[in-house]
Structure formats: structure tokens, C-alpha cells
Protein backbone atom coordinates (compact mmCIF):
# COMPACT_ATOMS: atom_id res chain seq x y z
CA UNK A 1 -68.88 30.06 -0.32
CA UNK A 2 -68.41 33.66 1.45
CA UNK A 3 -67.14 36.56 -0.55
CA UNK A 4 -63.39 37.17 0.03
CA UNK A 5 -61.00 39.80 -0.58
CA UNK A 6 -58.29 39.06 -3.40
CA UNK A 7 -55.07 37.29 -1.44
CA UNK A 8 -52.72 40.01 -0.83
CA UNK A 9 -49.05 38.72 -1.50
CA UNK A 10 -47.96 42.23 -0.96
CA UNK A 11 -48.23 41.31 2.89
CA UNK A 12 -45.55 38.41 2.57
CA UNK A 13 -43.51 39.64 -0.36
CA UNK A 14 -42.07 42.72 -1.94
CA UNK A 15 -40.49 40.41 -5.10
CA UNK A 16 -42.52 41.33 -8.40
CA UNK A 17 -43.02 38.62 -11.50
CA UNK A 18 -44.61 38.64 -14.53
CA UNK A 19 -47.68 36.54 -14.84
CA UNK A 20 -45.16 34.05 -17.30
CA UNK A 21 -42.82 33.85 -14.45
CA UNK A 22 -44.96 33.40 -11.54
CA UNK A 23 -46.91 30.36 -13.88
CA UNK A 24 -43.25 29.07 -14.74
CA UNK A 25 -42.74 29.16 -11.41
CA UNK A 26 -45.77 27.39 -10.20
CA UNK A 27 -45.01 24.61 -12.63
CA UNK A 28 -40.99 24.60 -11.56
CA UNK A 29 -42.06 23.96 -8.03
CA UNK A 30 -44.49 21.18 -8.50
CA UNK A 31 -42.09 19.37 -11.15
CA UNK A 32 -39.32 19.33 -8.42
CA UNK A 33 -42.00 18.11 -5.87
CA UNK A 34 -43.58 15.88 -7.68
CA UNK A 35 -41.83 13.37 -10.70
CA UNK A 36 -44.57 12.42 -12.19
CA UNK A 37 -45.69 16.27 -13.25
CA UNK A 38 -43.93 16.21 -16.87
CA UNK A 39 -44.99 19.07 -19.60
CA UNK A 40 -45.49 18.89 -23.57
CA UNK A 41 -46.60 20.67 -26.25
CA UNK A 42 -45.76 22.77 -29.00
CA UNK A 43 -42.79 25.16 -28.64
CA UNK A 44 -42.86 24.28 -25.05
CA UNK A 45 -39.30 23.51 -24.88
CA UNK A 46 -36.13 25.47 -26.42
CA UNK A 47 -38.78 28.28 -27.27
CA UNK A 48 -40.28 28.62 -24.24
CA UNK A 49 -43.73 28.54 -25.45
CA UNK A 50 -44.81 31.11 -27.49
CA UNK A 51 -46.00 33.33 -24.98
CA UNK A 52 -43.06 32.22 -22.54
CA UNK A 53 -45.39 29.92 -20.73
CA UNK A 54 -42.71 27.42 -20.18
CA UNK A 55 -39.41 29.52 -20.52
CA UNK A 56 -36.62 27.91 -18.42
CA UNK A 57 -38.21 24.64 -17.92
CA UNK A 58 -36.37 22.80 -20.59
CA UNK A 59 -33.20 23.84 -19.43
CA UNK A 60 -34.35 23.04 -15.48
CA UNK A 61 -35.57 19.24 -16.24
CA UNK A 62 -34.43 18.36 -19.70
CA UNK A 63 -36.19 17.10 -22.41
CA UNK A 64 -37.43 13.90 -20.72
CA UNK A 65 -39.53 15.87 -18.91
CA UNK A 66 -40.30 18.96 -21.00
CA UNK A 67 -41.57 17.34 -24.83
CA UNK A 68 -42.47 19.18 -27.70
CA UNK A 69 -44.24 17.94 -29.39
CA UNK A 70 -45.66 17.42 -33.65
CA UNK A 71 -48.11 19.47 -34.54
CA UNK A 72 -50.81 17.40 -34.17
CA UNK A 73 -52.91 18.57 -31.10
CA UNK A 74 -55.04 15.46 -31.10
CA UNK A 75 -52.06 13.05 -30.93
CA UNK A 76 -50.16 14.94 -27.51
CA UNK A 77 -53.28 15.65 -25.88
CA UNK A 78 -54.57 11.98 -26.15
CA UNK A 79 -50.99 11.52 -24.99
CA UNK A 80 -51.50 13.30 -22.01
CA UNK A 81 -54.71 11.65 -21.41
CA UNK A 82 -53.43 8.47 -21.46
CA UNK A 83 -50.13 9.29 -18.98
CA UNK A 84 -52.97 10.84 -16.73
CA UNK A 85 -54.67 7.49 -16.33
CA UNK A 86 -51.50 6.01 -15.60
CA UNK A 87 -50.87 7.98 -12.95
CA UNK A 88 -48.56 10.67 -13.91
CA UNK A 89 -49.89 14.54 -13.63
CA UNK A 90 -48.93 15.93 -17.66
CA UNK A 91 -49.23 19.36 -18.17
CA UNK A 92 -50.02 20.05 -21.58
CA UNK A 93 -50.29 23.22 -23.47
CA UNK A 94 -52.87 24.08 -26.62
CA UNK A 95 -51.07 26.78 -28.20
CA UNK A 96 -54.28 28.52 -29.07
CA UNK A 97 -57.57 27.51 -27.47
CA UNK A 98 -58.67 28.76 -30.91
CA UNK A 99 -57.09 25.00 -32.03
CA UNK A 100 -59.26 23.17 -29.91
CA UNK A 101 -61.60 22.48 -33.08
CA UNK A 102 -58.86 19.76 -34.45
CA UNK A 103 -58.61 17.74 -31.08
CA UNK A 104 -62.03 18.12 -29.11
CA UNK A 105 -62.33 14.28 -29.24
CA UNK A 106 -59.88 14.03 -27.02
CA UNK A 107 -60.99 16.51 -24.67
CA UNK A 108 -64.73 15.93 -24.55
CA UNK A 109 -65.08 12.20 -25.21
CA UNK A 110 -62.18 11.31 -23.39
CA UNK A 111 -60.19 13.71 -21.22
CA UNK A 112 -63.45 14.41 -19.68
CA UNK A 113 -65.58 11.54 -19.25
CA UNK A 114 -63.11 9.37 -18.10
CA UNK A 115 -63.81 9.61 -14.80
CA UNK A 116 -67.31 9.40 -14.82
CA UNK A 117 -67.50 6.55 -17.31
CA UNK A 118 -65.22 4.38 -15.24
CA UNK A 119 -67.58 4.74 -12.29
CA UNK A 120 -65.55 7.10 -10.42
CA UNK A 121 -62.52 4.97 -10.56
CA UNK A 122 -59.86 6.26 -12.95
CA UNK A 123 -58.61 9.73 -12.32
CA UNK A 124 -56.86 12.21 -14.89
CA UNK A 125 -54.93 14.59 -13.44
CA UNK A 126 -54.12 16.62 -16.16
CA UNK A 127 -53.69 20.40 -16.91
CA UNK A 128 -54.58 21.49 -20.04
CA UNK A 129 -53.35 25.00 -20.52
CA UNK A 130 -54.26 27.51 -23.48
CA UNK A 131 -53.88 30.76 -24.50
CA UNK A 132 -57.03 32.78 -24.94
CA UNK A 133 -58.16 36.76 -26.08
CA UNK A 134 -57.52 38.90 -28.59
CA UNK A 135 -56.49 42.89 -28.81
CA UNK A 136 -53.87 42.37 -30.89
CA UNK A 137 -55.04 41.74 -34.84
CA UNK A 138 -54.66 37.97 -34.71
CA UNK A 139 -57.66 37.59 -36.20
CA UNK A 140 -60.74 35.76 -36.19
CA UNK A 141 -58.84 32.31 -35.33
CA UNK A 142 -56.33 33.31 -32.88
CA UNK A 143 -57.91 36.15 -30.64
CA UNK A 144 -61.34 34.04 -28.95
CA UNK A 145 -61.71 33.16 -25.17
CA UNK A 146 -64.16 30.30 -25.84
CA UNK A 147 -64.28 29.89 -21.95
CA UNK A 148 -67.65 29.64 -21.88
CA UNK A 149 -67.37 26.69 -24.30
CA UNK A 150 -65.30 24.68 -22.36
CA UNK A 151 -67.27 25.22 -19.00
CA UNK A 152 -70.43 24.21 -20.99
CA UNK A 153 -68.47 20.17 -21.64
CA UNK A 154 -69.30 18.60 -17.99
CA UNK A 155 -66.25 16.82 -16.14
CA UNK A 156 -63.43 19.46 -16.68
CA UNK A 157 -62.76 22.17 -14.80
CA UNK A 158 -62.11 25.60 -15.57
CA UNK A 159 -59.73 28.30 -14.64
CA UNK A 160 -58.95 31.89 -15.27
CA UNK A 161 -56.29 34.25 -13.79
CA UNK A 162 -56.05 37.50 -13.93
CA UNK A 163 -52.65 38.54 -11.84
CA UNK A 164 -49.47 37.08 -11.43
CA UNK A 165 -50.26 35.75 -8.01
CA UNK A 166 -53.63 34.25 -8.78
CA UNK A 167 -51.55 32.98 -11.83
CA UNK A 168 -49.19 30.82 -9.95
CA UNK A 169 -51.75 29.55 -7.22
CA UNK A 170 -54.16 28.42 -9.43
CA UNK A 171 -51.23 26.42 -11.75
CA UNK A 172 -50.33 24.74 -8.45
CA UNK A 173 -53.63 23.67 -7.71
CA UNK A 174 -54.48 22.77 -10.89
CA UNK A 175 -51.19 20.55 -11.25
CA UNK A 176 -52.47 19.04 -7.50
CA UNK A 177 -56.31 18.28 -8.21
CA UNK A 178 -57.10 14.62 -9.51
CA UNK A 179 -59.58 16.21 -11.68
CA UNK A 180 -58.82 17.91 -15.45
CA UNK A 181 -58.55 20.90 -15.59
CA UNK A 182 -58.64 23.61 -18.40
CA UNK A 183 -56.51 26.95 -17.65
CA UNK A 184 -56.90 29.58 -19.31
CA UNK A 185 -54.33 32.70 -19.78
CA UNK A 186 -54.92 35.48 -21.39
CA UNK A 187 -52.21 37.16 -23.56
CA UNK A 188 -52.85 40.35 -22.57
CA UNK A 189 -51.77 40.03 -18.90
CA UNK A 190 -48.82 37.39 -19.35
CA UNK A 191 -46.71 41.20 -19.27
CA UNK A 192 -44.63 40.20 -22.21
CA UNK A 193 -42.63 43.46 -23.70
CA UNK A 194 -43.80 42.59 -27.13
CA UNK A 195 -46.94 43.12 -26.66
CA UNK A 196 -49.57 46.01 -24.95
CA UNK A 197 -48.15 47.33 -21.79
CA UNK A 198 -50.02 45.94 -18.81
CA UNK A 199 -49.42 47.90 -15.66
CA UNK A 200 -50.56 45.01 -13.35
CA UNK A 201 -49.31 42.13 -15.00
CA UNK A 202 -46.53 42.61 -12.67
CA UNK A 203 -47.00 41.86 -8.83
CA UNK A 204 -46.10 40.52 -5.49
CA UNK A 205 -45.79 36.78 -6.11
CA UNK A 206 -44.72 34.60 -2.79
CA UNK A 207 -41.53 32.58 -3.24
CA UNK A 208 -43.08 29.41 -1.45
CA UNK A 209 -45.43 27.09 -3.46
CA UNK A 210 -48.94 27.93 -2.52
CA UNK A 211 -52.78 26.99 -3.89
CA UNK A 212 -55.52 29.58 -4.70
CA UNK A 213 -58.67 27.34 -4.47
CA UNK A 214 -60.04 26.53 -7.36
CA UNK A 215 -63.89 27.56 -7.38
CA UNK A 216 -63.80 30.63 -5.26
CA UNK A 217 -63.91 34.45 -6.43
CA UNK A 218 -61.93 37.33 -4.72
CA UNK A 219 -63.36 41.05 -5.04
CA UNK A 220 -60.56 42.97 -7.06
CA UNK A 221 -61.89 46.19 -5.69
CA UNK A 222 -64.75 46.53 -3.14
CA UNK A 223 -67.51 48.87 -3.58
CA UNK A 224 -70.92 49.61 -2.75
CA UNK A 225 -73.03 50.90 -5.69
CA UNK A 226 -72.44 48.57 -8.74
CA UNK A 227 -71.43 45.10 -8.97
CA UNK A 228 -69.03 44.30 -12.13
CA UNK A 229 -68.86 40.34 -12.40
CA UNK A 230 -65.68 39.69 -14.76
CA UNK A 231 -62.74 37.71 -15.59
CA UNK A 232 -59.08 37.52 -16.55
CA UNK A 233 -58.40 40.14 -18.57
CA UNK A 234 -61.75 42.13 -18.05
CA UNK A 235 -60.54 42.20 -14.80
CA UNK A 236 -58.09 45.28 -15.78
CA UNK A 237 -60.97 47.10 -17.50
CA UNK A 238 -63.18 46.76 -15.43
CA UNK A 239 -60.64 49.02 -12.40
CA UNK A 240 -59.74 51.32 -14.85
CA UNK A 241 -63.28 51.82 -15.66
CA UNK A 242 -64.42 51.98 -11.77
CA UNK A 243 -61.27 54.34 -10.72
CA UNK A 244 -62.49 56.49 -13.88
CA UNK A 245 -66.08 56.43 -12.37
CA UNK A 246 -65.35 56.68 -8.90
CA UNK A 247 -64.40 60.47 -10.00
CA UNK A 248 -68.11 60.99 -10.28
CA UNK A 249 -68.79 59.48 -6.61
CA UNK A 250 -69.85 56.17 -8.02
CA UNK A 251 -69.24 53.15 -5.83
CA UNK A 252 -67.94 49.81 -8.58
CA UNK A 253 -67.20 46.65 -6.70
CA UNK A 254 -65.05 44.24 -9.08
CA UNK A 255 -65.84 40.31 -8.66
CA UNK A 256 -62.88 38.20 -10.46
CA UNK A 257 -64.64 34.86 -10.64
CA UNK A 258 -61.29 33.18 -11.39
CA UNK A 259 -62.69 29.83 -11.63
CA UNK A 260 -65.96 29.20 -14.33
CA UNK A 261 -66.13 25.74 -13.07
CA UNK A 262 -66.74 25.07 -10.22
CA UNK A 263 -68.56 28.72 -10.46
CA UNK A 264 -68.56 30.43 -6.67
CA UNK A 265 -72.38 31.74 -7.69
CA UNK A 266 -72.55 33.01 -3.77
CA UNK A 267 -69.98 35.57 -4.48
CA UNK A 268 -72.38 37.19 -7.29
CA UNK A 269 -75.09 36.88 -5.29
CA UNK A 270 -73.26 38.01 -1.97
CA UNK A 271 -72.13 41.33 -4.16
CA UNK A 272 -75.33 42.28 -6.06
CA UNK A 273 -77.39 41.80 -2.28
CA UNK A 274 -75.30 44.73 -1.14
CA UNK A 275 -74.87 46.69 -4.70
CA UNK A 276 -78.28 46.37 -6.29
CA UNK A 277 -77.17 46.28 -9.43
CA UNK A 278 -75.07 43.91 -11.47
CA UNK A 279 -72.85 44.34 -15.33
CA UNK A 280 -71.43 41.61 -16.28
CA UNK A 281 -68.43 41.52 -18.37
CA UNK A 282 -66.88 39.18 -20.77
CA UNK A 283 -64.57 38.72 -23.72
CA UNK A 284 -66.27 35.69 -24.83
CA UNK A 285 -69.01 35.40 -27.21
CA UNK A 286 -72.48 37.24 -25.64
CA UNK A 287 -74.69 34.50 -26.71
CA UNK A 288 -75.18 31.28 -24.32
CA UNK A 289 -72.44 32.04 -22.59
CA UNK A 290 -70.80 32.98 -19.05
CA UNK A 291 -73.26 36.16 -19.25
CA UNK A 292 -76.15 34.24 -19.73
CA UNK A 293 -75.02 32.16 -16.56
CA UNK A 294 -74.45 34.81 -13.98
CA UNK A 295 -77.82 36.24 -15.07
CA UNK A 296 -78.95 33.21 -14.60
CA UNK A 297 -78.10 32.99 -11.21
CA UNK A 298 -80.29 36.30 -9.98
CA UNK A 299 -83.00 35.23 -11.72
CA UNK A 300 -83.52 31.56 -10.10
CA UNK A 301 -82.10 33.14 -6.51
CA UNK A 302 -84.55 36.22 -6.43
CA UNK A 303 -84.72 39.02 -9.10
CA UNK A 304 -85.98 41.21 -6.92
CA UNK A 305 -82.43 42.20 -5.95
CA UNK A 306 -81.79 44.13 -8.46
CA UNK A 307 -82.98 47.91 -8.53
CA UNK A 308 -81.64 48.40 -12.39
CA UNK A 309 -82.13 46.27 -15.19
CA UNK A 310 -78.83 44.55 -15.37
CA UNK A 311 -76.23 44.98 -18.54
CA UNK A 312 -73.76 42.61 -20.21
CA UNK A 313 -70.85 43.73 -22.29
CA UNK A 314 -69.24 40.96 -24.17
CA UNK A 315 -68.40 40.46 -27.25
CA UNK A 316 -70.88 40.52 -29.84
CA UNK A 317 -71.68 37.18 -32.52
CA UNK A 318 -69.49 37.83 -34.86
CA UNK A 319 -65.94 36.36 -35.62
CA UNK A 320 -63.29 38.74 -33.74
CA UNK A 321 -62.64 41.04 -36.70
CA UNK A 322 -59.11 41.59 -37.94
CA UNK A 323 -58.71 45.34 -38.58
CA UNK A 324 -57.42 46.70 -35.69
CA UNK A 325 -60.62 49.52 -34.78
CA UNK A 326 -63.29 46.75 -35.45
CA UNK A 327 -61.57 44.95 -32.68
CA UNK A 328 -61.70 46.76 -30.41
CA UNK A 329 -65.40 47.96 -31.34
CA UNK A 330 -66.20 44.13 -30.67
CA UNK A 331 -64.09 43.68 -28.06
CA UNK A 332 -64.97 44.91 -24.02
CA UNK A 333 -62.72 47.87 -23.65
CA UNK A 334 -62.50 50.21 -20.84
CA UNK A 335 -64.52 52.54 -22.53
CA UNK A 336 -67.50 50.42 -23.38
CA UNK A 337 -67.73 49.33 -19.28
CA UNK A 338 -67.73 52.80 -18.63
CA UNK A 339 -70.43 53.88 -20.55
CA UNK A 340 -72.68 50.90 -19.33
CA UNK A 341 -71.72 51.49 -15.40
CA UNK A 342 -73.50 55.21 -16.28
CA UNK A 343 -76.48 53.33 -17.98
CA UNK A 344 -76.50 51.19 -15.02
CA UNK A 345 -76.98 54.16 -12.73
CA UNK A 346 -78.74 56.24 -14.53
């Protein structure tokens, strides 16, 4: 896959949304295309979901088509399973991906291997949506990613915004693939008023329905010295940290992988050809994870590509702590990309 530059709604559209609205919207479009696209979960109805993932649907298509749902996670999301078989496209949400502990059965035995056990011949077309980070003191079992987790289990695939456009495209295509799929928002860049301000959780967002392919990166910002290889909400660090650097006449190029799986590995190794050097950044766990994999990648394509050591900063093994300046020690902040980009180039 060649390297592309981030979609630019800004060319079609001056209208701004939220990343909420503009994944409302994606999901408002395709349940007035498409019947069989139905949504349920917890607080997915008269709430809205929790972190107003579904606000206005209820009212829009009733409760026949927007369910909440017990709480019992394995229940609704073997539910879901099941109308995906059938035929219908469910979109179902996992309040937490930090729940995911008390219905994995469904997702890995089932939800996943499906397709493959049937021999290719029953699809699930199912969304399974989740919120995901931390930043906020939920503690240790409401603030992981876990992305890397869930791209690890083979047969789902995995998805990641970062922006309100990529937000909506990717719902729509993940609503339109045959295949399940696992997306994953990040609280911090929903642009809720409750919680931290984020300046670019609010952007140009095209009225008409529209797909961003699922699998392919976009560079966030293009540069020529340092290649930062990142995701969803790392995404924001990681420009604040480059327009901080670029002060001191260094070069960052951002990758937003958007997708884990399918993962567009020609995009890292398109960037780090050019850069020479490569930081990798993730709120997930450090260990086995999506850093491990992108390192992966340069050393089994040629190592010899890189004229630094390369860095990762992710979150350290340890349960994300509680107490508000221990997060954020464990968590990858501007700051700590910062000071890595001038290891990187020392």
C-alpha cells in the first residue's frame, strides 16, 4: 500500500463535528440505508451511550432498532453474533474494552472464528465498538487500550480513529465489511465538554456517507527527519510534540496507522526509508504489543534503515495507576515524546 496524506474534508466542507457526532452520524446514515444495521448495548439508548456514542439514535429509529441492553456483556454480544450470521449487520457497543474479560468467549471462540470454521461460508458482519484510554483517574479497570490484545485474536479486525472525519469513515466501513470488526475510540478525542479539552476533536466532517479504507495509514503531518508511528489518541501528542520540536529545526513526520488489522506495514516502512529513524508510540501496554510489531517490521524488511537505534514510548507493565500524577507518569504524554524525539536525534 503507498503512503498517503490524511483525507482532507476541509476541501469539501467547512461544517465542524465532534468525533461523537460525526460516529453518530456514520451510524445514522448506514441505519437509514441499510435495515438490517440495528445497534445495542448498554446505555445505548435514552442515554446516549455513556460517552454519547449513540446520542440521537434512539429517538431517530426507536427502540426496535436501538436495544439496551442487561448488563451482561456475554449475553448481547453473543446476541449480536448470532443476528450477524443471520444476516443482519448489529452494531454493538462494550462500554469499556476494559469489560472484555467477562465475554471473550464470545468474541474469540465465536465472533471470530466463525468464518473460518464454517469454511469460509458464514459471514458476521458485526461492529463491535468500545471505548478505550485513560487520562482521566478511572483507574486501573477503566483507562486500558488493550488494542494490541485484540489484534493479537486472528479473524477480527481492528480499528482506531483519531479525528472526527477518520471517525465517521471508518464506522461506515466497518458497518459495510462482511468481516468483524473491533473499533476502538478513545475518550479523549470523542470532544465531550466534560472531559479534557481537545482542540482537534473538532473538524471538517463531509455531510455525504463516505468509507476511509480500513487497513491503510495517512501521515498526520509530513516530515523528513523522524518518523513517529502512532495511533488514536497518540496521534495528538505526537503534533504537539513535533510542532514543539520543529522550533529546534527538527523535521517529525506523524504516521496514524488507523487500522492495527489489517496493519498497512508499507506505510512504516515507506516513512522510516525517507526519515531514518523511527519512535513508536502507544498507549497500550509496552510488552508484546503494537510496539513490538512495528519493530518488527524493520527488522525482517532491512534494519539497516535505520541510522538511530529506534525508541518506543508506551505504557509501561503495570496496571494504569489511579492517582492522577502516576498516570500520567505511565501514560505517553506530550512531554515524554518530546524528550525521546531529542534522544532519537541526538
Amino acid at each position: 500500500m503507498a503512503l498517503t496524506q490524511t483525507p482532507n474534508p476541509s476541501m469539501t466542507t467547512s461544517r465542524k463535528l465532534t468525533t461523537a457526532k460525526a460516529m453518530v452520524e456514520g451510524i445514522s446514515q448506514e441505519m437509514e440505508r441499510d435495515d438490517s444495521v440495528f445497534v445495542l448495548g448498554e446505555d445505548v439508548g435514552a442515554y446516549g451511550g455513556i460517552f454519547s456514542s449513540t446520542t440521537g439514535l434512539l429517538e431517530q429509529f426507536g427502540p426496535g432498532r436501538v436495544m439496551d441492553t442487561p448488563i451482561s456483556e456475554t449475553a448481547f454480544i453473543g446476541l449480536a453474533t448470532g443476528a450477524a450470521v443471520e444476516g443482519m449487520r448489529p452494531i454493538v457497543e462494550l462500554m469499556f474494552v476494559d469489560f472484555f474479560g467477562v465475554c471473550m468467549d464470545q468474541i474469540y471462540n465465536h465472533m471470530a472464528k466463525i468464518h473460518y470454521e464454517s469454511g469460509g461460508n458464514v459471514k458476521v458482519p458485526l461492529v463491535l465498538m468500545t471505548a478505550v484510554g485513560g487520562g482521566y483517574s478511572d483507574g486501573a479497570q477503566h483507562s486500558q487500550c488493550l488494542w494490541g490484545t485484540f489484534a493479537h485474536l486472528p479473524g477480527l479486525k481492528v480499528v482506531v480513529p483519531s479525528n472526527p472525519a477518520d471517525a465517521k469513515g471508518l464506522m461506515i466501513a466497518a458497518i459495510r465489511d462482511d468481516n468483524p470488526v473491533v473499533y476502538m475510540f478513545h475518550k479523549g478525542i470523542m470532544g465531550l465538554p466534560w472531559m479534557a479539552k481537545n482542540p482537534r476533536s473538532l473538524g471538517p466532517v463531509p455531510e455525504e456517507a463516505y468509507e476511509v479504507p480500513i487497513g491503510k495509514a495517512a501521515v498526520a503531518r509530513s516530515g523528513s527527519d523522524v518518523t513517529i508511528v502512532t495511533l488514536s489518541l497518540s496521534v495528538h501528542h505526537a503534533l504537539d510534540a513535533a510542532d514543539e520540536m520543529a522550533k529546534a529545526g527538527v523535521d517529525c513526520e506523524v504516521i496514524d496507522l488507523r487500522s492495527l488489522v489489517p496493519l498497512d506495514r508499507s506505510a512504516v516502512l515507506e516513512s522510516v526509508t525517507k526519515t531514518g529513524r523511527l519512535l513508536i508510540v502507544d498507549e497500550d501496554y509496552q510488552s508484546f504489543g503494537l510496539s513490538g510489531e512495528i519493530t518488527a517490521i524493520i527488522a525482517e524488511s532491512d534494519p539497516r534503515l535505520l541510522r538511530a537505534p529506534m525508541i518506543r514510548v508506551a505504557v509501561p507493565d503495570v496496571p494504569i495507576p489511579y492517582a492522577r500524577s502516576l498516570e500520567y507518569a505511565a501514560l505517553p504524554t506530550t512531554e515524554r515524546i518530546t524528550a525521546a524525539i531529542k534522544r532519537i536525534m541526538a
